[in-house]
Protein backbone atom coordinates (compact mmCIF):
# COMPACT_ATOMS: atom_id res chain seq x y z
CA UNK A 1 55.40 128.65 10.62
CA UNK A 2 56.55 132.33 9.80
CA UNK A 3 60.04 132.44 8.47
CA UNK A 4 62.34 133.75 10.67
CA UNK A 5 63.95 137.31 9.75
CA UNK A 6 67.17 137.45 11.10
CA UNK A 7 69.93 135.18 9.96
CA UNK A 8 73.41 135.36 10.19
CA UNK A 9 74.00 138.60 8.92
CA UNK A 10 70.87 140.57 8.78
CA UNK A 11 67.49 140.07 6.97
CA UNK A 12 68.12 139.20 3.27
CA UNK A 13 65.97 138.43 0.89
CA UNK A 14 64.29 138.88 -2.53
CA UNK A 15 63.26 142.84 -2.07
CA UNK A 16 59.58 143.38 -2.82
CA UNK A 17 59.09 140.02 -2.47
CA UNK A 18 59.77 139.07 1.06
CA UNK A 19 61.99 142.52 2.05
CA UNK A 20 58.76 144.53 1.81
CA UNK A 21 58.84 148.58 2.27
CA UNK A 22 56.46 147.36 5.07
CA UNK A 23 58.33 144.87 6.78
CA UNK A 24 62.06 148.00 6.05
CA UNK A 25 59.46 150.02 7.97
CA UNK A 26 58.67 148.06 10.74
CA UNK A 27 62.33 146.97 10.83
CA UNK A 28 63.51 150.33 11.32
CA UNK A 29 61.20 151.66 13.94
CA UNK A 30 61.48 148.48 16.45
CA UNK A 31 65.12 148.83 15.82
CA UNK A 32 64.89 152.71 16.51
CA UNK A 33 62.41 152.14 19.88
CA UNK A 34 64.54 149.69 21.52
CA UNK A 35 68.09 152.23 20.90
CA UNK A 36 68.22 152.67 24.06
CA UNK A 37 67.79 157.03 23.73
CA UNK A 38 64.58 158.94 23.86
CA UNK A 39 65.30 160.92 20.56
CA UNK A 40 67.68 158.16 18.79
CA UNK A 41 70.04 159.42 16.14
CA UNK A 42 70.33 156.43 12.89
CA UNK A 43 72.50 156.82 10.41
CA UNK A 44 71.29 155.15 6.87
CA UNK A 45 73.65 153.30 4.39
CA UNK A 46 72.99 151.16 1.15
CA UNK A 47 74.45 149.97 -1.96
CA UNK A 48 73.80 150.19 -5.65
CA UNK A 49 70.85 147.89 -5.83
CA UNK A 50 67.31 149.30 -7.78
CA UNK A 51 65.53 148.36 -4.55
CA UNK A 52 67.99 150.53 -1.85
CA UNK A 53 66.55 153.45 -2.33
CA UNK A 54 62.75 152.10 -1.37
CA UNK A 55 64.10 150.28 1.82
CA UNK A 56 66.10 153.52 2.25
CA UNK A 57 62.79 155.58 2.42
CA UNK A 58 60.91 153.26 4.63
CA UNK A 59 63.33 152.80 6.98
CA UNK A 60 63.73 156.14 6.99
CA UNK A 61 59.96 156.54 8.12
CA UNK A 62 60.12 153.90 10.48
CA UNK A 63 63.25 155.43 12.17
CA UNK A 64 60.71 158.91 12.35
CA UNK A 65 57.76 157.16 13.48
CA UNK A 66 59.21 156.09 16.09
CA UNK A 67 60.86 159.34 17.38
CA UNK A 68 64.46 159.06 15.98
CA UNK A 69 65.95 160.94 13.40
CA UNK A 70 67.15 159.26 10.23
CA UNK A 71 70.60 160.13 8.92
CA UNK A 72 70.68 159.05 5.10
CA UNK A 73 74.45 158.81 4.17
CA UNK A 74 74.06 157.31 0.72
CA UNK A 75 75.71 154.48 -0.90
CA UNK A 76 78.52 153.44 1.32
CA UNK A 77 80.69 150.92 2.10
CA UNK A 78 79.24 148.35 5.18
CA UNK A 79 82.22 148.98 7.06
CA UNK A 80 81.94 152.64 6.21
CA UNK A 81 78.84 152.03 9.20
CA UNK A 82 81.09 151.39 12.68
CA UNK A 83 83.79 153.91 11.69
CA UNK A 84 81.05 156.68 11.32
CA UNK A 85 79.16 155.60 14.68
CA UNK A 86 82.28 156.57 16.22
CA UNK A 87 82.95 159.69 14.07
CA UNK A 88 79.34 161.37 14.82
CA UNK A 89 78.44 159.36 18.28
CA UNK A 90 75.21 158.15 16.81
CA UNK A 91 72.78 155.48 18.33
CA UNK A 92 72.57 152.92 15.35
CA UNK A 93 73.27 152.51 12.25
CA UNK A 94 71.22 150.67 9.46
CA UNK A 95 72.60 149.06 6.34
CA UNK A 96 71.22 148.08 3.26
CA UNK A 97 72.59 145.34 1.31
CA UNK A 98 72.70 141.71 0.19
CA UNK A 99 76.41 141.37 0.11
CA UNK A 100 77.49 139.57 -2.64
CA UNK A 101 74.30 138.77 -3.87
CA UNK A 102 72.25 138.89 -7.02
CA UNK A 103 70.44 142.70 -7.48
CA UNK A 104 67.25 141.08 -6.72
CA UNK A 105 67.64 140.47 -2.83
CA UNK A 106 68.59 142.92 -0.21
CA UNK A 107 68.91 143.08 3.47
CA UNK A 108 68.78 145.02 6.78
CA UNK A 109 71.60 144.77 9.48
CA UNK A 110 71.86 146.88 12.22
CA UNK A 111 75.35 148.14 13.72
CA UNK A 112 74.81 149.33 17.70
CA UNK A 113 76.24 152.36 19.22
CA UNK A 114 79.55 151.04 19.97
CA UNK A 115 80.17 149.82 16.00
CA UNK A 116 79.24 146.24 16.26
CA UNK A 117 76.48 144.04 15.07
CA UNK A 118 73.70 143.95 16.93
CA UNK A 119 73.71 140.74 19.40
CA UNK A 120 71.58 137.71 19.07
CA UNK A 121 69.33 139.01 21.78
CA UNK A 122 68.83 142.63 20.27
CA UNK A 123 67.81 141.06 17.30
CA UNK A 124 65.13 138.75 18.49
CA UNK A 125 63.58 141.60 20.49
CA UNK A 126 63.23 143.33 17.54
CA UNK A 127 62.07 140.31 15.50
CA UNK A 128 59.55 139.78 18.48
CA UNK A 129 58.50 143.43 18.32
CA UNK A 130 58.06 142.81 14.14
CA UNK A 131 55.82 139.75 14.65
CA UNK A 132 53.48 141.52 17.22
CA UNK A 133 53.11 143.99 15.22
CA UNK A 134 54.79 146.56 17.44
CA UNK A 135 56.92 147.80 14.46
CA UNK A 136 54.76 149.33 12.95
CA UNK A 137 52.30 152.43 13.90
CA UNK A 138 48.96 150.87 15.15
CA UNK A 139 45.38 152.31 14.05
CA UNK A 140 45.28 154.93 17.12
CA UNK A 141 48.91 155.94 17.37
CA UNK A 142 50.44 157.22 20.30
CA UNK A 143 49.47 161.08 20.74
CA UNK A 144 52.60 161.59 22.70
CA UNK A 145 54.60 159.55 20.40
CA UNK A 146 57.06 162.22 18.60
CA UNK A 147 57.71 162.36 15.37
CA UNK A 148 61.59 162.38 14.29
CA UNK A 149 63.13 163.87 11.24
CA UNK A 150 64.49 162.67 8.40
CA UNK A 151 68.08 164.23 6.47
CA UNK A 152 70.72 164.06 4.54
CA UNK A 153 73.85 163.25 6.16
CA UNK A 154 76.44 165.30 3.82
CA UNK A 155 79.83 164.31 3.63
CA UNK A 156 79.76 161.01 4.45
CA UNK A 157 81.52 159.50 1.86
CA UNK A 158 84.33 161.92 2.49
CA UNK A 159 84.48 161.59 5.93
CA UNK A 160 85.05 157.51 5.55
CA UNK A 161 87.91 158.51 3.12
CA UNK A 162 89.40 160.51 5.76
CA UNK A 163 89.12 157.22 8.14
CA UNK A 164 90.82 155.42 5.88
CA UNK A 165 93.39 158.25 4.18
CA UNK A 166 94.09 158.62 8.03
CA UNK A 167 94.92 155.27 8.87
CA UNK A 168 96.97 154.55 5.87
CA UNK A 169 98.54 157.97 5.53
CA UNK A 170 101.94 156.33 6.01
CA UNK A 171 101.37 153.91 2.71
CA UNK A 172 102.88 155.66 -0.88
CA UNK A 173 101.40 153.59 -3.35
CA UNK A 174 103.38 156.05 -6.04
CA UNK A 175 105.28 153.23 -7.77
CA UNK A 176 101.75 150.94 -7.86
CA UNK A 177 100.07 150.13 -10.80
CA UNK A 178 96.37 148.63 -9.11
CA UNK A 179 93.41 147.14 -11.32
CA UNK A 180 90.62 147.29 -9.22
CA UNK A 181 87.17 145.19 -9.60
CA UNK A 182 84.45 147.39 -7.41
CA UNK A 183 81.74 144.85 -8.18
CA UNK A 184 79.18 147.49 -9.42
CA UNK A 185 78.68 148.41 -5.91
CA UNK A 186 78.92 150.44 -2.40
CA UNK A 187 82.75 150.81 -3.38
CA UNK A 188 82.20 152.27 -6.88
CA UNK A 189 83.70 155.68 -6.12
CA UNK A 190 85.41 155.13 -2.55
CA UNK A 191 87.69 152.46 -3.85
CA UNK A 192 89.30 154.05 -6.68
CA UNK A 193 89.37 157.51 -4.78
CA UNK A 194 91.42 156.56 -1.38
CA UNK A 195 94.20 154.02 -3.67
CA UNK A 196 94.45 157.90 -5.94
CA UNK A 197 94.78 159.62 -2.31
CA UNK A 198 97.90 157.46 -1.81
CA UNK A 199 99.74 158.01 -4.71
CA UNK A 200 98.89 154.86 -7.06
CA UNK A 201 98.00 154.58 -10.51
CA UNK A 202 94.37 153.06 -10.62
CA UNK A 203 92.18 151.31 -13.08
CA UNK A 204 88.57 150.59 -12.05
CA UNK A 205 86.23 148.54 -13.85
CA UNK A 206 83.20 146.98 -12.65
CA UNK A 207 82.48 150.68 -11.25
CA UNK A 208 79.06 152.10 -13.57
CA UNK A 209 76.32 150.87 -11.83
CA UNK A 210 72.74 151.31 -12.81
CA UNK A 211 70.92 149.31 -9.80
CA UNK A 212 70.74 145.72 -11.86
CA UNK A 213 74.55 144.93 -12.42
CA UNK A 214 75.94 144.82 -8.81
CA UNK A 215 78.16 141.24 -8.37
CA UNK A 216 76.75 140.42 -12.35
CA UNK A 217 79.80 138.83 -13.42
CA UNK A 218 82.33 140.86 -11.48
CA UNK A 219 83.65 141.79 -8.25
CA UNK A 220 85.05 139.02 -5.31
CA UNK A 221 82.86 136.15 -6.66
CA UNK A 222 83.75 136.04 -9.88
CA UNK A 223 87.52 137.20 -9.43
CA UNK A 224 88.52 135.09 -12.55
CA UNK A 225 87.83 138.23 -14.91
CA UNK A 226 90.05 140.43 -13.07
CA UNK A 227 92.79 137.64 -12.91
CA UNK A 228 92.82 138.20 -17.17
CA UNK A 229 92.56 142.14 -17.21
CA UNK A 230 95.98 142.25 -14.99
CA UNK A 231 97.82 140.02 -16.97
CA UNK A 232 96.91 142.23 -20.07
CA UNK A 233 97.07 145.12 -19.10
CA UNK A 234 100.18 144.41 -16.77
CA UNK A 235 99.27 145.38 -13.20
CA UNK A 236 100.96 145.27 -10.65
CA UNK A 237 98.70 144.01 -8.43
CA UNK A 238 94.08 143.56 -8.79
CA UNK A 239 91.76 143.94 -6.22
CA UNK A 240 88.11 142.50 -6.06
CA UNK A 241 85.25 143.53 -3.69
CA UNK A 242 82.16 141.97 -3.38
CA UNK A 243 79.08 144.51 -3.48
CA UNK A 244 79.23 145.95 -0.23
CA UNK A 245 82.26 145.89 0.14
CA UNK A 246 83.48 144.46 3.43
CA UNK A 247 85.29 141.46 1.91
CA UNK A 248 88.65 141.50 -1.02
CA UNK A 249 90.62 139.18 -3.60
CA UNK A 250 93.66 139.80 -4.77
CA UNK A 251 95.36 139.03 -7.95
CA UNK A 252 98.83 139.06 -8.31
CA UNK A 253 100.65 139.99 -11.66
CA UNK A 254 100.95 137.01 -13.28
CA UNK A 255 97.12 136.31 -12.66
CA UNK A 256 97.15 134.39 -9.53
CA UNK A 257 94.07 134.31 -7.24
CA UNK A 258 94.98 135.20 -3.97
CA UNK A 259 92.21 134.31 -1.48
CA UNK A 260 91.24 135.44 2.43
CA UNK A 261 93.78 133.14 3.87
CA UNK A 262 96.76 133.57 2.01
CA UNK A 263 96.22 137.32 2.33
CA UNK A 264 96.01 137.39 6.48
CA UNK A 265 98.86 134.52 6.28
CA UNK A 266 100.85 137.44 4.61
CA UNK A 267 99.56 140.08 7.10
CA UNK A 268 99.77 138.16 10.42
CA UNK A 269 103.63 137.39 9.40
CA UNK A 270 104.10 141.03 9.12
CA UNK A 271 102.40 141.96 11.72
CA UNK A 272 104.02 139.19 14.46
CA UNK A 273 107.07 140.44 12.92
CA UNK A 274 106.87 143.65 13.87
CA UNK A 275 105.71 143.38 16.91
CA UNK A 276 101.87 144.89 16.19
CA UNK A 277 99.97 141.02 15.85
CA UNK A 278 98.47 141.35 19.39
CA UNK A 279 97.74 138.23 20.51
CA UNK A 280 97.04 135.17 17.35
CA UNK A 281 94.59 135.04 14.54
CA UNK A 282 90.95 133.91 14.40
CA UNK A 283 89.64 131.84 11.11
CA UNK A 284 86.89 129.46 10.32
CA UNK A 285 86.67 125.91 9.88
CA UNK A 286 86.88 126.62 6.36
CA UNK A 287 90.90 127.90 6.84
CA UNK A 288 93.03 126.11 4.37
CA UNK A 289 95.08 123.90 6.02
CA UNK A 290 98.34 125.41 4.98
CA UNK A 291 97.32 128.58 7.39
CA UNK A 292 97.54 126.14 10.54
CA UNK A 293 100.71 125.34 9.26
CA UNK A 294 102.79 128.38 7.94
CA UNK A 295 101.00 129.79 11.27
CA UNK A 296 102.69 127.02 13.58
CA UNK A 297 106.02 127.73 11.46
CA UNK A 298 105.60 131.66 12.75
CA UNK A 299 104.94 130.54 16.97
CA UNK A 300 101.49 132.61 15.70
CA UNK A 301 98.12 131.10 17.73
CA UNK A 302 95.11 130.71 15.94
CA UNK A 303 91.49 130.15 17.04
CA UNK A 304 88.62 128.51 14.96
CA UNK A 305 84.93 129.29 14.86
CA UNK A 306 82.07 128.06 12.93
CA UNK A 307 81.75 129.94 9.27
CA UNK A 308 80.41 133.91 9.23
CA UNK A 309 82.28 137.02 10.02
CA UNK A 310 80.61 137.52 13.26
CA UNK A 311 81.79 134.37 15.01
CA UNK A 312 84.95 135.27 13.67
CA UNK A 313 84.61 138.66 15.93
CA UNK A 314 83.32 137.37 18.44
CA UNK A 315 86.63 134.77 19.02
CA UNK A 316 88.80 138.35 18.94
CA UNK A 317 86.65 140.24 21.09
CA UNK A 318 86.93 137.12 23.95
CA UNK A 319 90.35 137.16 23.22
CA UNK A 320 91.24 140.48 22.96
CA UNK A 321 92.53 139.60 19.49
CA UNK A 322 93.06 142.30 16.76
CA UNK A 323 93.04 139.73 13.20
CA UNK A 324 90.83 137.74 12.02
CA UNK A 325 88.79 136.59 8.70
CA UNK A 326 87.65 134.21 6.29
CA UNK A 327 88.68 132.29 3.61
CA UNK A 328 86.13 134.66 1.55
CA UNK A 329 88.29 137.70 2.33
CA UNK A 330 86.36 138.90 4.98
CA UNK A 331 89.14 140.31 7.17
CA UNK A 332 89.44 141.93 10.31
CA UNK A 333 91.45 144.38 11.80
CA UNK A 334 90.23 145.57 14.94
CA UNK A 335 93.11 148.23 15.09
CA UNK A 336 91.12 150.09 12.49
CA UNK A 337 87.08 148.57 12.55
CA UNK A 338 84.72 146.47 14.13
CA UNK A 339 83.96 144.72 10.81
CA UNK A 340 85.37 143.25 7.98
CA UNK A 341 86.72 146.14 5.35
CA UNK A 342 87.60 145.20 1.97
CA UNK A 343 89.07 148.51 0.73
CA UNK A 344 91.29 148.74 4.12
CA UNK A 345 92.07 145.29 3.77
CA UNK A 346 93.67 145.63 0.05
CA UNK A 347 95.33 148.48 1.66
CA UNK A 348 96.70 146.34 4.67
CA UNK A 349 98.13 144.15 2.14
CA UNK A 350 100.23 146.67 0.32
CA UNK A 351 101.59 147.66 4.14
CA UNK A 352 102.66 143.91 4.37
CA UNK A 353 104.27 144.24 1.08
CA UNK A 354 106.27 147.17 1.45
CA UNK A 355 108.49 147.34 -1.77
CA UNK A 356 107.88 143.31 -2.27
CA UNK A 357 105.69 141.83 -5.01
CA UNK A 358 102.53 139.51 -4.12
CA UNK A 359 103.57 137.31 -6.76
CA UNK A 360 106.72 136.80 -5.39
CA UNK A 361 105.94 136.66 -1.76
CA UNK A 362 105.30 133.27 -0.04
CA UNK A 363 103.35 133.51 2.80
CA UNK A 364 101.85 130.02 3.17
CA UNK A 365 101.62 126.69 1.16
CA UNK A 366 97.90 126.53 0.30
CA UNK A 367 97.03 122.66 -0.23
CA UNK A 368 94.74 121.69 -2.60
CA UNK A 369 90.86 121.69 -1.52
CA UNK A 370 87.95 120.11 -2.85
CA UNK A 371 84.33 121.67 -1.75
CA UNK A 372 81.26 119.98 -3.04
CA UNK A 373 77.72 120.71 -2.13
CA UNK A 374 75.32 117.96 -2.04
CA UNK A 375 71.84 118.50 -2.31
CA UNK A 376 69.79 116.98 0.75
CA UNK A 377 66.33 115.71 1.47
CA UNK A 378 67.10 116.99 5.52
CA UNK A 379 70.70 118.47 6.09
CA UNK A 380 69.94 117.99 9.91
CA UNK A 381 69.88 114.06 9.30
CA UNK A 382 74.03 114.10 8.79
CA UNK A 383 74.44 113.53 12.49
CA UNK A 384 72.93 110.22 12.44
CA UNK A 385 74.12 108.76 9.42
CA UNK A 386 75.93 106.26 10.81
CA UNK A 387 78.42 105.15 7.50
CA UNK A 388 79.08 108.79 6.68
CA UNK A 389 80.10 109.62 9.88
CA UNK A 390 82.58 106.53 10.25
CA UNK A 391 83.89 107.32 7.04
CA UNK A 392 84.79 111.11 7.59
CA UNK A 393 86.43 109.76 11.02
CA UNK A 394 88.30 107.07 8.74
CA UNK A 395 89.44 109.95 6.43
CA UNK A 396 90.40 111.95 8.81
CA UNK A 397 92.70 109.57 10.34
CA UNK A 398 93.87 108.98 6.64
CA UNK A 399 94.79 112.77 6.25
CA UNK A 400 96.24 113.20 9.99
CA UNK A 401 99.10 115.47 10.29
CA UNK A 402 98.72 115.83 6.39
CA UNK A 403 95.54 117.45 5.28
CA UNK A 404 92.03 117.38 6.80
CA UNK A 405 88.30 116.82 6.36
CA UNK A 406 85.01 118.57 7.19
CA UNK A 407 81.52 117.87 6.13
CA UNK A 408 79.17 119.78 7.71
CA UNK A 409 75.26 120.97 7.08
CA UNK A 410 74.71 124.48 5.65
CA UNK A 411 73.12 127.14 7.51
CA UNK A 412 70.59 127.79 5.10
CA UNK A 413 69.93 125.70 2.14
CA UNK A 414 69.52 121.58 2.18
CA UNK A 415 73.04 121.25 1.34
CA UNK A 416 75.84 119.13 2.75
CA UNK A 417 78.96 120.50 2.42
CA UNK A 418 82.07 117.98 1.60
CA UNK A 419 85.40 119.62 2.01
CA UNK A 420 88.55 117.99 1.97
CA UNK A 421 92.09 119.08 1.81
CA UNK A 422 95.34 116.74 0.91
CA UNK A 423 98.83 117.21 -0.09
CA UNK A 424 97.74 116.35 -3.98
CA UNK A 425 95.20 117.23 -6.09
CA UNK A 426 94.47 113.16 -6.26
CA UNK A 427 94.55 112.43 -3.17
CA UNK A 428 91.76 115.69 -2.28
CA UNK A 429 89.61 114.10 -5.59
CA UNK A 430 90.04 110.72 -4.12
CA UNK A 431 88.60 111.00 -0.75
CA UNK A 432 86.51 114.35 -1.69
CA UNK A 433 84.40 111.73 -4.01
CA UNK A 434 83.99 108.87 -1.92
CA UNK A 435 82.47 110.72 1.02
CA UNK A 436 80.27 112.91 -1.51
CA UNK A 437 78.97 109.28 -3.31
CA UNK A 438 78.16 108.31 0.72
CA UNK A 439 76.20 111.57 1.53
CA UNK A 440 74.41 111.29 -1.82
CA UNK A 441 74.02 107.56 -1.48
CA UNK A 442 72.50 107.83 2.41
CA UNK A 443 70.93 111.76 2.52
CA UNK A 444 70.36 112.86 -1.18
């Protein structure tokens, strides 16, 4: 069976390997056909990756193939995609990235016309166009087919800085002393520049790439190296993005992670306080417990969706919502963009802040949580294995009112994921590993 290109958030994969310059190409011109315009203008984004500038190029051709003209903006941001749609009025937007992971994969998402994701229908009419070979020019092209251009699109960094230096013109960052962790990627330059704009004192590291270091060691997944560099060098406050930057960490002076949900905990109360919330907040399954909780304490509302940024928007767009985000750090503010934004985010925080100090400002209590993922021969057979499932119902009757529990199959890989959450650190080991010795015992 062919594997199936899009997944949750694009088509990622190892780049030469299974993200060909053939398949970029065919990508980009079933993408560019079914715009929706007879002459479709694309704008181009990527990261820092070795392989961006080859899936740049063939997209690039696929976009002209097919009639449209290709609009290469450079490395960029992922949220830097939406906010420039709307800037230019352009038909789609293509980005290049793997996120947060290793150099060696990259991906293809599409934004539409209005600045979201494409839906689940536009993308399997592309992926249907891909497979029957419709993607790609045939033998005997088309002789009325036109051919688009290709150009650079100059500026575009600077006109996302303006985005953002507009938003946040309000924010004087004068008295802040920021570290900032750009992960070796799309937020190498734009990160350090707009947090200068607004009067802080910045420190970047993680912010030299050469195509092989992006997330190696740095940036939002491995925040613990930022964490030491504040404490030495006596920050006020760090900020980690991941390598494309639509998702942030923060570290507060003294060292202390501070993850997705603590930061729109701190944000929503700020925001319900002053009036500018606009309805509740929408999280994941994955939400720390705590959030429910400091949430209730606030008269805030919160919705849940499965895990991934776009279920996430799609609970605020039903609702008419403005926050949302993941435990991650993907956050969304729909005041400002259709996507998560880490750079906008870190500077959301500092408006929450005003004069305050994230280490000393208590937004939620974050219980402890224990995530293990257990290796599976089928993840699908979890919903008929009978003892595990009576067991998480037993815990979770255990942890009522108190903590909770969630095992669920991944998305992806033959995992299991185990999560529990519990007023100790004992009591989340306790149950965590008796319901991971079941799974392992019944599915491993």
């Amino acid at each position: 069976m062919a594997r199936k290109l899009f997944g949750t958030d694009g088509v990622r994969g190892v780049a030469g390997t299974f993200l060909t310059a053939d398949l970029a190409l065919a990508l980009g011109r079933a993408a560019t056909l079914q715009a929706g315009s007879p002459a479709p203008r694309v704008l181009i984004i990527r990261d820092t990756r070795e392989s961006g500038e080859m899936l740049e190029a063939a997209v690039a051709a696929g976009v002209s193939a097919a009639g449209g003209e290709a609009l290469l903006g450079g490395v960029l941001p992922t949220p830097a995609a939406p906010l420039l749609l709307a800037r230019f009025g352009f038909d789609l937007a293509a980005v290049l990235s793997a996120s947060h992971n290793p150099y060696r994969d990259n991906g293809i998402k599409f934004f539409a016309s209005d600045g979201y994701k494409l839906s689940d229908d536009a993308e399997a009419r592309i992926e249907a166009a891909v497979a029957a070979g419709e993607g790609a020019p045939g033998p005997d092209p088309d002789p009325e087919q036109p051919i688009g251009r290709i150009r650079e699109l100059r500026g575009a960094a600077e006109d996302y800085l303006r985005e953002l230096h507009s938003r946040f013109d309000g924010l004087d960052l004068s008295s802040r002393n920021v570290l900032i962790d750009c992960a070796n990627g799309a937020t190498h330059h734009v990160a350090p520049e707009i947090f200068r704009r607004l009067g802080a004192h910045v420190t970047a590291v993680a912010d030299e790439p050469d195509g092989r270091n992006i997330n190696d060691g740095c940036g939002s997944t491995h925040v613990e190296g930022l964490s030491e560099r504040v404490r030495a060098g006596e920050h006020d406050v760090g900020f980690a993005f991941d390598g494309d930057g639509d998702r942030v960490l923060a570290v507060d002076r003294r060292g202390n992670v501070v993850d997705g949900d603590e930061l729109m905990a701190l944000v929503a109360r700020h925001l319900h306080g002053t009036g500018a919330l606009g309805g509740g907040v929408a999280v994941t399954v994955m939400t720390n417990y705590g959030f429910h909780a400091a949430m209730r304490e606030e008269g805030v509302e919160v919705a849940v969706s499965q895990v991934g940024d776009r279920y996430v928007l799609e609970e605020l767009r039903a609702r008419s919502w403005t926050l949302g985000g993941e435990q991650s750090g993907h956050i969304i503010d729909m005041r400002f963009n259709a996507t998560g934004d880490g750079i906008a985010s870190a500077l959301l925080t500092l408006e929450a802040l005003g004069d305050g100090d994230l280490a000393e400002r208590h937004a939620m209590d974050k219980l402890p949580q224990r995530l293990v993922n257990v290796r599976v021969r089928d993840r699908e057979a979890l919903s008929g294995a009978a003892a595990v499932n009576a067991a998480v119902q037993d815990a979770q009757q255990q942890l009522s009112g108190r903590g909770r529990v969630l095992v669920r199959p991944s998305g992806t890989e033959p995992l299991v994921r185990v999560m529990v959450e519990a007023p100790t650190e004992d009591e989340a080991d306790q149950v965590c590993s008796q319901l991971v010795a079941l799974v392992e015992r019944d599915l491993a």
